[in-house]
PDB file of N, CA and C in Angstrom:
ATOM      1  N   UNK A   1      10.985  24.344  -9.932  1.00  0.00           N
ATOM      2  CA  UNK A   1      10.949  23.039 -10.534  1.00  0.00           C
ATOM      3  C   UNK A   1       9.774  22.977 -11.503  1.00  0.00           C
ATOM      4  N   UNK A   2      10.077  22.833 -12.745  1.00  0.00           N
ATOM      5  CA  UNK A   2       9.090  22.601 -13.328  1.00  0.00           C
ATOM      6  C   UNK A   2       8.174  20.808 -13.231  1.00  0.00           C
ATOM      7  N   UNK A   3       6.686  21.190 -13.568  1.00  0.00           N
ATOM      8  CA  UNK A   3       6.198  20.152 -13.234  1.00  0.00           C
ATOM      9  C   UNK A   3       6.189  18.829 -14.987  1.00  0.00           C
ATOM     10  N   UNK A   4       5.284  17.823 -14.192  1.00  0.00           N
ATOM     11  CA  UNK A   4       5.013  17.430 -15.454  1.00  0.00           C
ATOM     12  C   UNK A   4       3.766  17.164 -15.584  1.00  0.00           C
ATOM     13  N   UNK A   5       3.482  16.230 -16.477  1.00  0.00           N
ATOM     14  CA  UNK A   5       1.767  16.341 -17.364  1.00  0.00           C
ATOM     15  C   UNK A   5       1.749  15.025 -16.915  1.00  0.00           C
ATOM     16  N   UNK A   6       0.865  14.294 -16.530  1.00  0.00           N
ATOM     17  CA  UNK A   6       0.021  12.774 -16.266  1.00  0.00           C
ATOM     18  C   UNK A   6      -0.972  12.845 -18.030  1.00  0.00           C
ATOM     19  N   UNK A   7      -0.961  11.633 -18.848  1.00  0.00           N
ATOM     20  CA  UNK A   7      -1.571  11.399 -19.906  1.00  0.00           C
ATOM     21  C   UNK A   7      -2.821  11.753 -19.462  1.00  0.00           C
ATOM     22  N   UNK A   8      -4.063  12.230 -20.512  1.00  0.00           N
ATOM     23  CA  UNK A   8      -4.920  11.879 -20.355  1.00  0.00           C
ATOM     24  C   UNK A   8      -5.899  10.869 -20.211  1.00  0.00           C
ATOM     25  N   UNK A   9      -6.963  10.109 -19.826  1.00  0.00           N
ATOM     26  CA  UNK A   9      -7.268   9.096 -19.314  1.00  0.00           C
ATOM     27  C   UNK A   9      -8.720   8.990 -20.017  1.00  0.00           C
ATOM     28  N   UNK A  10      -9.127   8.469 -20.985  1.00  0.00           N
ATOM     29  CA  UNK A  10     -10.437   8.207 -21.560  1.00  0.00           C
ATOM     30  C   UNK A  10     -10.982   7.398 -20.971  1.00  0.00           C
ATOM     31  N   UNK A  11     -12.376   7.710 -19.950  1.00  0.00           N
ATOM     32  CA  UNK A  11     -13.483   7.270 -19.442  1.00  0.00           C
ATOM     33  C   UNK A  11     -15.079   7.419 -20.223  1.00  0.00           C
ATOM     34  N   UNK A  12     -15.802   6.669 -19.822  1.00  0.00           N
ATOM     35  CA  UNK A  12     -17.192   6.271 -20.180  1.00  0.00           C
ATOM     36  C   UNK A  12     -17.880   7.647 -19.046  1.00  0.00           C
ATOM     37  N   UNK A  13     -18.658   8.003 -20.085  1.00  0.00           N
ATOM     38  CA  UNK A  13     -19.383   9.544 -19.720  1.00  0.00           C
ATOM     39  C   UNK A  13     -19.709   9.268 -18.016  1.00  0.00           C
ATOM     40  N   UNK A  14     -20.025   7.598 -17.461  1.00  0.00           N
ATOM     41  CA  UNK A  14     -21.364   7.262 -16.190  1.00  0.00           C
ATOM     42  C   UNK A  14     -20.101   7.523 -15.040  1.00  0.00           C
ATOM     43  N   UNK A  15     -18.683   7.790 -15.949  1.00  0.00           N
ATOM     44  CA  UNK A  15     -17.629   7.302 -14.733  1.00  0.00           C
ATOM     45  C   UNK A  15     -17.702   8.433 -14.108  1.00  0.00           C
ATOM     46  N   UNK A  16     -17.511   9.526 -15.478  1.00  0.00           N
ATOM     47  CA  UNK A  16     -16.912  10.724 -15.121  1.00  0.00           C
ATOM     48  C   UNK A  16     -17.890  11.442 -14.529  1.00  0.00           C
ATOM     49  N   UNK A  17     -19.025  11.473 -14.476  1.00  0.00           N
ATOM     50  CA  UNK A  17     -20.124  11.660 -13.504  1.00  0.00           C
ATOM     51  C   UNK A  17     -20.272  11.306 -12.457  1.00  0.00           C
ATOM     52  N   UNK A  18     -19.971  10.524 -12.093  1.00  0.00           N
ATOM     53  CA  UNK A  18     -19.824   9.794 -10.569  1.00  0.00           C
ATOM     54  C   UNK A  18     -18.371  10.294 -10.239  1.00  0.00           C
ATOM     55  N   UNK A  19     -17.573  10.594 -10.837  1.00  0.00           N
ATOM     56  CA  UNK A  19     -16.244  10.742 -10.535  1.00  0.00           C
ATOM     57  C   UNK A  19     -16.548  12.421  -9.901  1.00  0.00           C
ATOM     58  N   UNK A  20     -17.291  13.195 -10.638  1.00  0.00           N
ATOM     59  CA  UNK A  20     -17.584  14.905 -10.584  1.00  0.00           C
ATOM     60  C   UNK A  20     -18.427  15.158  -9.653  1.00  0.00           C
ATOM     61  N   UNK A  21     -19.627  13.852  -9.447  1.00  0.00           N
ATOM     62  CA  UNK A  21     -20.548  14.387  -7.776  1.00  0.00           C
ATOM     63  C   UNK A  21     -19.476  13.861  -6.592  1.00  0.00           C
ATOM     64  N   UNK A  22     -18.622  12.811  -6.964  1.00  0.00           N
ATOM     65  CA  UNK A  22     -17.499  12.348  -5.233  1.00  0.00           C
ATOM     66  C   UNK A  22     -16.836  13.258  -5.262  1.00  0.00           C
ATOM     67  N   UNK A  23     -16.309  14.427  -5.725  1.00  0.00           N
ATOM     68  CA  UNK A  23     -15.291  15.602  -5.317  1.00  0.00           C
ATOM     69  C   UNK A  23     -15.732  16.274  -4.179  1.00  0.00           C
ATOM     70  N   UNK A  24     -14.419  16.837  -3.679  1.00  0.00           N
ATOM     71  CA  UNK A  24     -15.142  16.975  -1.997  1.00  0.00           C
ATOM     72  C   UNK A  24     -15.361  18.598  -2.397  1.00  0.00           C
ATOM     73  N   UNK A  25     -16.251  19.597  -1.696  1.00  0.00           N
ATOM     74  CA  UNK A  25     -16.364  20.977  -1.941  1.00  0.00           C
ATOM     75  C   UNK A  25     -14.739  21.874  -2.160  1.00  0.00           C
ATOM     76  N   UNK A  26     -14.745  22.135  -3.104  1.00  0.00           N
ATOM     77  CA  UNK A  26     -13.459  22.927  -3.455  1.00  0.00           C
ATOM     78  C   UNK A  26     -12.661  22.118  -3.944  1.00  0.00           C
ATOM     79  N   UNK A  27     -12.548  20.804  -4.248  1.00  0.00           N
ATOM     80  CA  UNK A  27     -11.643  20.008  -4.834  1.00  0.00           C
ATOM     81  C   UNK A  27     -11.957  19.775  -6.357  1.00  0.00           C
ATOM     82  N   UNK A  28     -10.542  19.647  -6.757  1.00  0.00           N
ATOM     83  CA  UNK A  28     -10.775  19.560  -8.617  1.00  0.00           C
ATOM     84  C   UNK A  28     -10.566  18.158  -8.790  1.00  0.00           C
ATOM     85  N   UNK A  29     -10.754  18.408 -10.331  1.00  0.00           N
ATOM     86  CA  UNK A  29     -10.603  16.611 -10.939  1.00  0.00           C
ATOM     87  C   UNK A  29      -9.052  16.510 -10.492  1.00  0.00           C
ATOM     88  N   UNK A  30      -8.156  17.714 -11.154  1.00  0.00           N
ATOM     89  CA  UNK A  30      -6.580  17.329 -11.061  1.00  0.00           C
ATOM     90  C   UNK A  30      -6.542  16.834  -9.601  1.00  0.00           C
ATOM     91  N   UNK A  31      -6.249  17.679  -8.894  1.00  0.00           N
ATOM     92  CA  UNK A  31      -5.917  17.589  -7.616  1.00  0.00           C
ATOM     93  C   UNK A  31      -6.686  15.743  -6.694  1.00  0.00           C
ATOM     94  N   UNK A  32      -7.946  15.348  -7.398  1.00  0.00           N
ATOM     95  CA  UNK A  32      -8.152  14.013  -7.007  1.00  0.00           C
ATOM     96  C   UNK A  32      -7.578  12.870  -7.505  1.00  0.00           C
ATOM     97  N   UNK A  33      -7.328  13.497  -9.111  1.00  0.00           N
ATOM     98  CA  UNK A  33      -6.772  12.184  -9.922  1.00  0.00           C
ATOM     99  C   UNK A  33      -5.325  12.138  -9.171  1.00  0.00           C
ATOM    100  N   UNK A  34      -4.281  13.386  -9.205  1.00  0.00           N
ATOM    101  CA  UNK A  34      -2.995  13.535  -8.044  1.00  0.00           C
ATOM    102  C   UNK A  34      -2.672  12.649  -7.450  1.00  0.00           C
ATOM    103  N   UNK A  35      -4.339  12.935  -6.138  1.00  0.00           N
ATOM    104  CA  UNK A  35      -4.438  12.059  -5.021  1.00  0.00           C
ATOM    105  C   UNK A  35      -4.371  10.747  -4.949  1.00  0.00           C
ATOM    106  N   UNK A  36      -5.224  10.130  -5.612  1.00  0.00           N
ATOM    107  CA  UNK A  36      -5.069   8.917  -6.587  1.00  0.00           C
ATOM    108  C   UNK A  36      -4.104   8.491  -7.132  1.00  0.00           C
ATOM    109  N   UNK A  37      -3.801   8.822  -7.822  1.00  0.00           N
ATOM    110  CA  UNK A  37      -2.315   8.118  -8.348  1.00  0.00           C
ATOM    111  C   UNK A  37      -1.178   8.249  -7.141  1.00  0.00           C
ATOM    112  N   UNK A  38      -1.062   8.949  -6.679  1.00  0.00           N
ATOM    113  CA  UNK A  38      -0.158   8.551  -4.837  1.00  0.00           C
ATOM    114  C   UNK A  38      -0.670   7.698  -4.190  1.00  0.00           C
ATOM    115  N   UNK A  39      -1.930   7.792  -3.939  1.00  0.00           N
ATOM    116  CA  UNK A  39      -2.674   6.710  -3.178  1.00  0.00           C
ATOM    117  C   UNK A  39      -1.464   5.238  -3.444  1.00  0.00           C
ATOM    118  N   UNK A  40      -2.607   4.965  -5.166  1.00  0.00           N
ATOM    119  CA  UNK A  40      -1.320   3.852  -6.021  1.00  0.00           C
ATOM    120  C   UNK A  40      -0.681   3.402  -5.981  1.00  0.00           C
ATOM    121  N   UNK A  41       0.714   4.858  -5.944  1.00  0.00           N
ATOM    122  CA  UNK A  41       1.916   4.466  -5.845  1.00  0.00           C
ATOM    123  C   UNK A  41       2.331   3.746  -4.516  1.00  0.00           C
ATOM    124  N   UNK A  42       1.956   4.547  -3.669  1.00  0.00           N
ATOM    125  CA  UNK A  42       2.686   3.821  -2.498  1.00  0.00           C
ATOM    126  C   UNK A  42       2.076   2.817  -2.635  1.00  0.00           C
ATOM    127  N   UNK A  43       0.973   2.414  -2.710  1.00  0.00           N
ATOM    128  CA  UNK A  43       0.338   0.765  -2.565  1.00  0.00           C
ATOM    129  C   UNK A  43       1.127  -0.106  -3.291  1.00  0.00           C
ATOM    130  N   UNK A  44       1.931   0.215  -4.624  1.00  0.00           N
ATOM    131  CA  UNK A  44       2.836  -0.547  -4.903  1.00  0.00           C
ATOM    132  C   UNK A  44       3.657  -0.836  -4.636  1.00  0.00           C
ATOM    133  N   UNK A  45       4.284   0.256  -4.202  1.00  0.00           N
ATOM    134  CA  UNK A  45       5.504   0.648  -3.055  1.00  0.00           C
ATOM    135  C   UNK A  45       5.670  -0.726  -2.106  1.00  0.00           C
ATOM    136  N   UNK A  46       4.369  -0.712  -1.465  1.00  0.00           N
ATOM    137  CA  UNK A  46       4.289  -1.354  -0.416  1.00  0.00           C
ATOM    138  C   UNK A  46       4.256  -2.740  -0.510  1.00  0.00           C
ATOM    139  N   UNK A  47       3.348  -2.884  -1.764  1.00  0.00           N
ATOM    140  CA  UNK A  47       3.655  -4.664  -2.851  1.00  0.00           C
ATOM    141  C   UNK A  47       4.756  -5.033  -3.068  1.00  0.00           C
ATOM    142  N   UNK A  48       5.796  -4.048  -3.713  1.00  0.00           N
ATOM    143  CA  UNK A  48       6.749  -4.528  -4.489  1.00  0.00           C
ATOM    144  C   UNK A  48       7.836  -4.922  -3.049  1.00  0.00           C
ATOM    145  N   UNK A  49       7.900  -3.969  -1.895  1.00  0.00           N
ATOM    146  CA  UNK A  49       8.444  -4.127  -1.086  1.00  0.00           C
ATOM    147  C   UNK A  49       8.522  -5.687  -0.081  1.00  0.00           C
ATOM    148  N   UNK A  50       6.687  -5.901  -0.006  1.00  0.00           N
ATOM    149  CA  UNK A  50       6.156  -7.076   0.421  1.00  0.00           C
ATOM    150  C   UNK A  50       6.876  -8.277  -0.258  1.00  0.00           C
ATOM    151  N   UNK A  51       7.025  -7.968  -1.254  1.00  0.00           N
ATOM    152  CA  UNK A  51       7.225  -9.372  -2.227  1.00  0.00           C
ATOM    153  C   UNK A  51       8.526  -9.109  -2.272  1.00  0.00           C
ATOM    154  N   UNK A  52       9.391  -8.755  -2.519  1.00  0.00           N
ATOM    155  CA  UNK A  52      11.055  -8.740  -1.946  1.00  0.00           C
ATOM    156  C   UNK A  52      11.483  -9.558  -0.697  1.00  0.00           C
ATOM    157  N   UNK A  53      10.620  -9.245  -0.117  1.00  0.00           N
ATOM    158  CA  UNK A  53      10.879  -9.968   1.604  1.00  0.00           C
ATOM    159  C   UNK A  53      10.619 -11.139   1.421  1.00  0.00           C
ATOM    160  N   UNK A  54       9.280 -11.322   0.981  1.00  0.00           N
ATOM    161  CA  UNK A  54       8.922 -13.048   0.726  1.00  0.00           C
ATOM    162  C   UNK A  54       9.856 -13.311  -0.066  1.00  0.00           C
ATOM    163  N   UNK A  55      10.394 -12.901  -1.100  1.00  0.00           N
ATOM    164  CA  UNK A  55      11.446 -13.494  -2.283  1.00  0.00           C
ATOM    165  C   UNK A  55      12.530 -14.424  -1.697  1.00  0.00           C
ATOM    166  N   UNK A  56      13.170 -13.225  -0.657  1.00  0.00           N
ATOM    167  CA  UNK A  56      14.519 -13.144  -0.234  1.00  0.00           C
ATOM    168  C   UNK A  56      14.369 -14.178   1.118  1.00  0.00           C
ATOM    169  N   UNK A  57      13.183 -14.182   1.914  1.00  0.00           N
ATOM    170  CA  UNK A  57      12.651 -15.658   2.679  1.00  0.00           C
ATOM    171  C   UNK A  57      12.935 -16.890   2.462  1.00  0.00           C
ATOM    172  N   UNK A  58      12.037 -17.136   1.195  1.00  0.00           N
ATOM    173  CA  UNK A  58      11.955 -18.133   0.417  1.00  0.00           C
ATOM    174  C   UNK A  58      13.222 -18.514  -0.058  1.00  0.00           C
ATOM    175  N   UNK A  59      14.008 -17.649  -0.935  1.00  0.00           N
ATOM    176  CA  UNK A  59      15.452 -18.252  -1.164  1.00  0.00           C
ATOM    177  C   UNK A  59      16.364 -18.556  -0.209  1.00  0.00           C
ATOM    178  N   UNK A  60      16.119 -18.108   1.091  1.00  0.00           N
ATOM    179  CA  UNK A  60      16.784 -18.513   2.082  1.00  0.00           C
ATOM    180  C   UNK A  60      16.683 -20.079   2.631  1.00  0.00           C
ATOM    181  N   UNK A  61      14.964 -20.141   2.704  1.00  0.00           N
ATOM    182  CA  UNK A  61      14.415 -21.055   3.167  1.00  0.00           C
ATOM    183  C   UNK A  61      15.426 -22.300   2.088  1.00  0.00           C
ATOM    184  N   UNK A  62      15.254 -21.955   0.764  1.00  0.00           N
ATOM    185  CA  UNK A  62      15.459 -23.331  -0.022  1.00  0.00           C
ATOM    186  C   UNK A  62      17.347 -22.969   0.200  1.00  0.00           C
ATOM    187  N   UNK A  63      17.865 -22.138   0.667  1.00  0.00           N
ATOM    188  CA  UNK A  63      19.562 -22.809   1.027  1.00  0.00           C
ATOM    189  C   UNK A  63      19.934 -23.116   1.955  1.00  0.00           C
ATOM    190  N   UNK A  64      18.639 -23.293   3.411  1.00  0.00           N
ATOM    191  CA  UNK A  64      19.209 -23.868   4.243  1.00  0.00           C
ATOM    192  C   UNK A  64      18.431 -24.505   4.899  1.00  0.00           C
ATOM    193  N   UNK A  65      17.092 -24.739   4.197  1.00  0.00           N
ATOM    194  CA  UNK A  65      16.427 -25.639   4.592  1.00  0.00           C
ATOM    195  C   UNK A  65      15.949 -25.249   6.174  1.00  0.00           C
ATOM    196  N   UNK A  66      15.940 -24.239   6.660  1.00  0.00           N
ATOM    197  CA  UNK A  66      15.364 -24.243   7.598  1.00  0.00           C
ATOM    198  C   UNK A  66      14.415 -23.079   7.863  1.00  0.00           C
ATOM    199  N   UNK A  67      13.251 -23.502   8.552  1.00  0.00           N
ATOM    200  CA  UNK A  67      12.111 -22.208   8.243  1.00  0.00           C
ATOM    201  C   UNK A  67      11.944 -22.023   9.733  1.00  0.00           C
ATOM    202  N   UNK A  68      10.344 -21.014  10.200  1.00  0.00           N
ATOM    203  CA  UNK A  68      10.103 -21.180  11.230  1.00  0.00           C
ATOM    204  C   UNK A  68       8.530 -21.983  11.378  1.00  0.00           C
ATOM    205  N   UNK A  69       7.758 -22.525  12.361  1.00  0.00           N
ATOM    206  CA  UNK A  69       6.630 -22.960  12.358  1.00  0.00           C
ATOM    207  C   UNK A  69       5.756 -21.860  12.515  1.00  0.00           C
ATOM    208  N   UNK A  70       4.576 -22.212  12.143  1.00  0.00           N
ATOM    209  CA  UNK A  70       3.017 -20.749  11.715  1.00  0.00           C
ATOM    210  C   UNK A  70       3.555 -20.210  13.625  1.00  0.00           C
ATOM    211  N   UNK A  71       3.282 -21.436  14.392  1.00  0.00           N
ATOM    212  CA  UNK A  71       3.188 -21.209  15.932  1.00  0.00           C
ATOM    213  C   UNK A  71       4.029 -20.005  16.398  1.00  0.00           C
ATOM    214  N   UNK A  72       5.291 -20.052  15.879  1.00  0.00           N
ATOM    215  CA  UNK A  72       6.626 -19.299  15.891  1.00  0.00           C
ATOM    216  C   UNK A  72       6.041 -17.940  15.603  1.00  0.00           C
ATOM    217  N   UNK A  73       5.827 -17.986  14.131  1.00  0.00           N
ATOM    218  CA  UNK A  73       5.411 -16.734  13.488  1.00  0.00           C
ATOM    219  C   UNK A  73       4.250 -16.068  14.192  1.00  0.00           C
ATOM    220  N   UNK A  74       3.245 -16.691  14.882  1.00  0.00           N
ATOM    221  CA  UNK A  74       2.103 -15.673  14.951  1.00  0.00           C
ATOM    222  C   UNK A  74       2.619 -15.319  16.699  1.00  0.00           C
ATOM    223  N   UNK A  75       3.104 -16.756  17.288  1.00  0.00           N
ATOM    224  CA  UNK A  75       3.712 -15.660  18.533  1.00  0.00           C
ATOM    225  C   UNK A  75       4.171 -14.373  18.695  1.00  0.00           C
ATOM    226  N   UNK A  76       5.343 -14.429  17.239  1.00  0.00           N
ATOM    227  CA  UNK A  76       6.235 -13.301  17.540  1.00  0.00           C
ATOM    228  C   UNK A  76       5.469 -12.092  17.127  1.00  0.00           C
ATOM    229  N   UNK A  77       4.318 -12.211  16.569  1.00  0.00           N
ATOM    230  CA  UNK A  77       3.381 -11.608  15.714  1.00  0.00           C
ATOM    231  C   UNK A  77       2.990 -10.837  17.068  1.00  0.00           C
ATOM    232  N   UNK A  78       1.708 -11.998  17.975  1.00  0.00           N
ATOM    233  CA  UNK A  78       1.456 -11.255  18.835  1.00  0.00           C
ATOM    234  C   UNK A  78       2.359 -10.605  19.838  1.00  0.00           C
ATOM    235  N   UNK A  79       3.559 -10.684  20.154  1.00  0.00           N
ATOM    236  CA  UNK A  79       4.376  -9.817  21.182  1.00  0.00           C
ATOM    237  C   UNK A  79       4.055  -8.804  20.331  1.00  0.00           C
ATOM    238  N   UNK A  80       4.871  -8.592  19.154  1.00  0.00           N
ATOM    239  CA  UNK A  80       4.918  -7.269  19.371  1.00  0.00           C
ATOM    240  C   UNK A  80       3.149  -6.542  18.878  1.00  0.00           C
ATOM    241  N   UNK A  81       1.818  -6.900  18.709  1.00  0.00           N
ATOM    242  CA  UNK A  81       0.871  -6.384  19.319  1.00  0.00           C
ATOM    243  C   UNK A  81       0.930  -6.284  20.776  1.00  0.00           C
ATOM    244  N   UNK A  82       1.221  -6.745  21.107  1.00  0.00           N
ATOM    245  CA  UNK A  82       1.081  -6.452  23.069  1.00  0.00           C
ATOM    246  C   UNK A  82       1.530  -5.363  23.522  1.00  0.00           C
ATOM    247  N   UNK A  83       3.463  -5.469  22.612  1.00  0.00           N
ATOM    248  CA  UNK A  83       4.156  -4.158  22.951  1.00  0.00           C
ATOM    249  C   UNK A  83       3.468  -3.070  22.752  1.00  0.00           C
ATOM    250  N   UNK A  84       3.036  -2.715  21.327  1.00  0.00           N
ATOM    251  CA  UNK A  84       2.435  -1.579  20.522  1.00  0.00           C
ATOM    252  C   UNK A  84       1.126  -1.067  21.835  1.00  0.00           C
ATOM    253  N   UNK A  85       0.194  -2.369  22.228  1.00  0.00           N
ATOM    254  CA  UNK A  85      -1.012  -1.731  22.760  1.00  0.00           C
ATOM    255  C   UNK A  85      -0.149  -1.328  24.632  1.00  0.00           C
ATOM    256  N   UNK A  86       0.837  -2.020  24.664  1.00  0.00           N
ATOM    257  CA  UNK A  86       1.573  -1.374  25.866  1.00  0.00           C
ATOM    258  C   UNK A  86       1.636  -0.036  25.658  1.00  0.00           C
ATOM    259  N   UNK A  87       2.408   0.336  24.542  1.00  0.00           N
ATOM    260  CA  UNK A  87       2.750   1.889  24.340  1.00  0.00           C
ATOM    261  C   UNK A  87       2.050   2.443  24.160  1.00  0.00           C
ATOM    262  N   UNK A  88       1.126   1.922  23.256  1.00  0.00           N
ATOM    263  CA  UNK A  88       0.145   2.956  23.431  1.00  0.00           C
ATOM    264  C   UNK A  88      -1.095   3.212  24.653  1.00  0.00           C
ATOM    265  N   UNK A  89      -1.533   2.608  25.570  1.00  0.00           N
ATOM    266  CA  UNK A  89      -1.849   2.320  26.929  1.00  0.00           C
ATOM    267  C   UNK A  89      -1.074   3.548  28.118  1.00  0.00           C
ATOM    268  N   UNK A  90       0.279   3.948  27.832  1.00  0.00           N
ATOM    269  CA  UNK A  90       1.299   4.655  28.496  1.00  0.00           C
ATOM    270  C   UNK A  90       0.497   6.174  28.057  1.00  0.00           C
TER     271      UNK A  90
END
């Protein structure tokens, strides 16, 4: 598979210095900037995903007029913390 090229990225000399002492021993610029931009992605991933749900909530909410109360929500919230620290407790 061939790969592809990420643009180059024009920084201020103080960045790219601070950017060249945080590399960990044996790590390159590519391989951090890489890292970084995955980091990113999924974080958007995870936004764009977030905000779909609320979208698709919300339009629900306004066709049938019916929601749940905070009380509702953080209950069901905490069960399943309880479950999780159950399982993991096992």
């Amino acid at each position: 598979m061939k790969t592809a090229v990420i643009p180059q990225v024009r920084v201020e000399p103080e960045l790219r210095t601070e950017l060249d002492t945080s590399l960990r021993e044996g790590e390159t610029l590519s391989e951090f900037v890489e890292a970084a931009v995955r980091s990113a992605l999924a974080f958007r991933q995870v936004q764009t995903r977030f905000h779909a749900r609320g979208q698709a909530a919300w339009e629900q909410y306004l066709a049938t007029g019916r929601s749940k109360s905070a009380d509702e929500v953080l209950d069901a919230l905490q069960a399943k913390v309880d479950a999780r620290r159950r399982q993991l407790e096992r």
